[in-house]
N, C-alpha and C. Protein backbone atom coordinates (compact mmCIF):
# COMPACT_ATOMS: atom_id res chain seq x y z
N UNK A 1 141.68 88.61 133.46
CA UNK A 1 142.08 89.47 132.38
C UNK A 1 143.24 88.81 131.66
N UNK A 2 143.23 88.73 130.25
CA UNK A 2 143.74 88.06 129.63
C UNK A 2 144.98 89.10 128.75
N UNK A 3 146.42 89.09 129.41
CA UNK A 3 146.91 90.72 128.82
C UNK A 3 147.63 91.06 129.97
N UNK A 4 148.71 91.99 129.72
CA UNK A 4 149.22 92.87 130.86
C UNK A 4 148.57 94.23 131.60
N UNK A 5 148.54 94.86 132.65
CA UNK A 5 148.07 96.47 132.71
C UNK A 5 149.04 97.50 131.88
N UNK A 6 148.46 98.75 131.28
CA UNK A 6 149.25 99.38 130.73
C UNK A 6 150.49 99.75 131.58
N UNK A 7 151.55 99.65 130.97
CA UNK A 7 152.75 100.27 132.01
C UNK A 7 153.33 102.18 132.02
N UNK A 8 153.11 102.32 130.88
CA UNK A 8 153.10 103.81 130.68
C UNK A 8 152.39 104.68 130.87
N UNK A 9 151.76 106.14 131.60
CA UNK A 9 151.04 106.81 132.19
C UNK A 9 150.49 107.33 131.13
N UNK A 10 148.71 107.33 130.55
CA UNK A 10 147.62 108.20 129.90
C UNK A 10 147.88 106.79 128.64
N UNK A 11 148.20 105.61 129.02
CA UNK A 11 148.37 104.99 128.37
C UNK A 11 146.92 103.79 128.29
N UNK A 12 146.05 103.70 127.18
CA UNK A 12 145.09 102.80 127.48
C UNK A 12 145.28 101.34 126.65
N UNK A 13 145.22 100.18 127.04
CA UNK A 13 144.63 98.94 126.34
C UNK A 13 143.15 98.20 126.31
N UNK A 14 143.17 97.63 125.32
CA UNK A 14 142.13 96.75 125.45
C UNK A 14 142.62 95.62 125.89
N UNK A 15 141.69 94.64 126.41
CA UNK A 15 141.62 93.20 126.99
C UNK A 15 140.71 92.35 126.98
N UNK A 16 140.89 91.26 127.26
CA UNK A 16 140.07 90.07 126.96
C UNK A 16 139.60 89.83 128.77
N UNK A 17 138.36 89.44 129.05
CA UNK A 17 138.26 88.76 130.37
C UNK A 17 137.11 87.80 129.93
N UNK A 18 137.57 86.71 130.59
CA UNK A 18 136.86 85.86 130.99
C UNK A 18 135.90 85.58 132.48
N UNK A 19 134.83 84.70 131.33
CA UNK A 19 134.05 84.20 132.34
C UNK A 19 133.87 82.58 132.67
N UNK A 20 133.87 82.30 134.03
CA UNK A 20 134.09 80.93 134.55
C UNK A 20 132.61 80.41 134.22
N UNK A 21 132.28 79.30 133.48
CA UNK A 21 130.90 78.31 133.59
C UNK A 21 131.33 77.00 133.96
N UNK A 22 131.08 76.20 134.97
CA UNK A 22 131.41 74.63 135.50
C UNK A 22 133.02 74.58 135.40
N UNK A 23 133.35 73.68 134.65
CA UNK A 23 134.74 73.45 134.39
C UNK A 23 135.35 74.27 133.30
N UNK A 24 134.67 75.06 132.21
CA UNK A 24 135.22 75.75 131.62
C UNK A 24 135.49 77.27 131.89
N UNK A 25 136.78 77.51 132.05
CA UNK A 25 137.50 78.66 133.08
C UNK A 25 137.04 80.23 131.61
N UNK A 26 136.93 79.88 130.21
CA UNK A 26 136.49 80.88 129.81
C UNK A 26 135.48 80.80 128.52
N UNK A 27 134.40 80.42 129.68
CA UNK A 27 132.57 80.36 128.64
C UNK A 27 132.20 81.48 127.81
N UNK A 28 132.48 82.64 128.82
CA UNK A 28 132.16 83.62 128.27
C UNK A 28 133.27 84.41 128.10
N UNK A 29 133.06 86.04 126.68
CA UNK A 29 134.40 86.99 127.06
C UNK A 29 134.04 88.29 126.70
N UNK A 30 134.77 89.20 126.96
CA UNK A 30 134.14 90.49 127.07
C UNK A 30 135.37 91.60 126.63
N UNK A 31 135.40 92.28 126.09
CA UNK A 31 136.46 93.31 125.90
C UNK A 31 136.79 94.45 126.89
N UNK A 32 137.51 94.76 127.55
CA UNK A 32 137.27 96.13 128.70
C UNK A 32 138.75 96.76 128.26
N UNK A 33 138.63 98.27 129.09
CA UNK A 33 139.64 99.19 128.83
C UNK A 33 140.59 99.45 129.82
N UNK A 34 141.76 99.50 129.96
CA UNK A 34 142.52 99.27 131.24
C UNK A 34 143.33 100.33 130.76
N UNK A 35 143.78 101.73 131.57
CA UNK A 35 144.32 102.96 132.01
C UNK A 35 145.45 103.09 133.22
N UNK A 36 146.66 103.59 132.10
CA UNK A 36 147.18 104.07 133.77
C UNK A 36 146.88 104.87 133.74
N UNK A 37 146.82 105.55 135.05
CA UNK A 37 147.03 107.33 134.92
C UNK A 37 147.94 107.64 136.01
N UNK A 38 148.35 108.99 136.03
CA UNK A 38 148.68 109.95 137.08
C UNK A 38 149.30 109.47 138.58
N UNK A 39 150.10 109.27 139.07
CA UNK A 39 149.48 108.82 140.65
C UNK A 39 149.79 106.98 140.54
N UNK A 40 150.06 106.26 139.66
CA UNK A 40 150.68 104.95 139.11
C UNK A 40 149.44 104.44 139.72
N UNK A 41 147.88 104.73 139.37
CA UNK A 41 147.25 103.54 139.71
C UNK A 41 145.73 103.50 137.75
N UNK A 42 144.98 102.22 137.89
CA UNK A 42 144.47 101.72 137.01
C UNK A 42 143.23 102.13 137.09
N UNK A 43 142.41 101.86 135.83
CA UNK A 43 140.94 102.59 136.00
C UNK A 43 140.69 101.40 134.88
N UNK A 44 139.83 100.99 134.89
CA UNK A 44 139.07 99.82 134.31
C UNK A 44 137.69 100.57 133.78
N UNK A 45 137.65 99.71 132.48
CA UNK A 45 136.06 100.29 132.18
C UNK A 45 135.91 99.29 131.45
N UNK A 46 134.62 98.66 132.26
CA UNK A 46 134.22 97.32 132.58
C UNK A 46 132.77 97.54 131.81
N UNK A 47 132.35 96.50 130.57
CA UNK A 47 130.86 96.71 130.49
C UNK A 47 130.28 95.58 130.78
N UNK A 48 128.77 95.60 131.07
CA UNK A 48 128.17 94.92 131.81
C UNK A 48 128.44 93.37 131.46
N UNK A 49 128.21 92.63 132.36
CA UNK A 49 128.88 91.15 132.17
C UNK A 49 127.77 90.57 131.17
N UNK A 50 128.15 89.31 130.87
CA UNK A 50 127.39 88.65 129.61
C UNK A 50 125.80 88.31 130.44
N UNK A 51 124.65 88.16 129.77
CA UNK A 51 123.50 87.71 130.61
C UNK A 51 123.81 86.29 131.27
N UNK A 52 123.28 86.14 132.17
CA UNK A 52 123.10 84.73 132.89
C UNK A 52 123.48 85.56 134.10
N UNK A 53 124.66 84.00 134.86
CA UNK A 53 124.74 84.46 136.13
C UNK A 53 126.44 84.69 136.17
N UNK A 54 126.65 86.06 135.67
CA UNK A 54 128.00 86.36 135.82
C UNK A 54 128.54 87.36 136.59
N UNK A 55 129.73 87.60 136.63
CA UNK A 55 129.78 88.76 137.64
C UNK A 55 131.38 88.94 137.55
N UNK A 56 131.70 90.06 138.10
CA UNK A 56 133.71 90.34 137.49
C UNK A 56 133.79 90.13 139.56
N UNK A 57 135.03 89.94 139.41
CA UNK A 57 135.64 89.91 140.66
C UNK A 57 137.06 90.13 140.44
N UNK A 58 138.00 90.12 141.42
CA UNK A 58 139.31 90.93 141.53
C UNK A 58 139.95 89.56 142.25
N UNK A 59 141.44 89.83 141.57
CA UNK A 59 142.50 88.72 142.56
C UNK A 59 143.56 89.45 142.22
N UNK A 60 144.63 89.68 143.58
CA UNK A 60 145.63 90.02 143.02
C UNK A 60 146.83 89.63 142.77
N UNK A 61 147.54 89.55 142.35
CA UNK A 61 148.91 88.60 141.75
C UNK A 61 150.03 89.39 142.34
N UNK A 62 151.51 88.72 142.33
CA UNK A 62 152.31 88.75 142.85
C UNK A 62 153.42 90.18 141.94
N UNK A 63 152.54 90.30 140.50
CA UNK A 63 153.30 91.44 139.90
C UNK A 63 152.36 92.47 140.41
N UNK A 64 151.32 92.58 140.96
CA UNK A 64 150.44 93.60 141.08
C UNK A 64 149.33 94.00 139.69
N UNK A 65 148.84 92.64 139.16
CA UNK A 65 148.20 92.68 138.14
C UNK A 65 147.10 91.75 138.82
N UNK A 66 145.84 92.63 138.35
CA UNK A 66 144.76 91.81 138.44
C UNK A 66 143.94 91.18 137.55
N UNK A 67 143.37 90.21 138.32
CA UNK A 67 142.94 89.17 137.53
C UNK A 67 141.50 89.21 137.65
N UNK A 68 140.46 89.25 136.46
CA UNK A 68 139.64 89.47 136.83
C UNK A 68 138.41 88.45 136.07
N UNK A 69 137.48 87.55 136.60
CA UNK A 69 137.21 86.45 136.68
C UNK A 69 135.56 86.77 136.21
């Protein structure tokens, strides 16, 4: 995910994610919606990945932002 998570609560952004093909880290890209809410946790709304052979996955970082591939 290309972007910070929202930091303010009922707060939404858009974002950029990438997709990994061979050596290029972003072949493909996709727009998704990232939410805080209530309770200080995130809700993602993820649409379906680009055709071929893609797929989202999760990493998590040292601020507590994920990265999503």
């Amino acid at each position: 995910m290309i972007g910070s998570n929202p930091k303010r609560v009922n707060k939404a952004k858009r974002r950029k994610v990438c997709f990994i093909e061979g050596n290029n880290c972003c072949a493909k890209q996709v727009l998704i919606k990232v939410k805080r809410c209530a309770g200080n946790f995130l809700v993602y709304q993820l649409p379906a990945p680009p055709p071929g052979n893609y797929r989202y996955c999760g990493q998590k970082r040292k601020q507590a932002v994920y990265k999503l591939l």
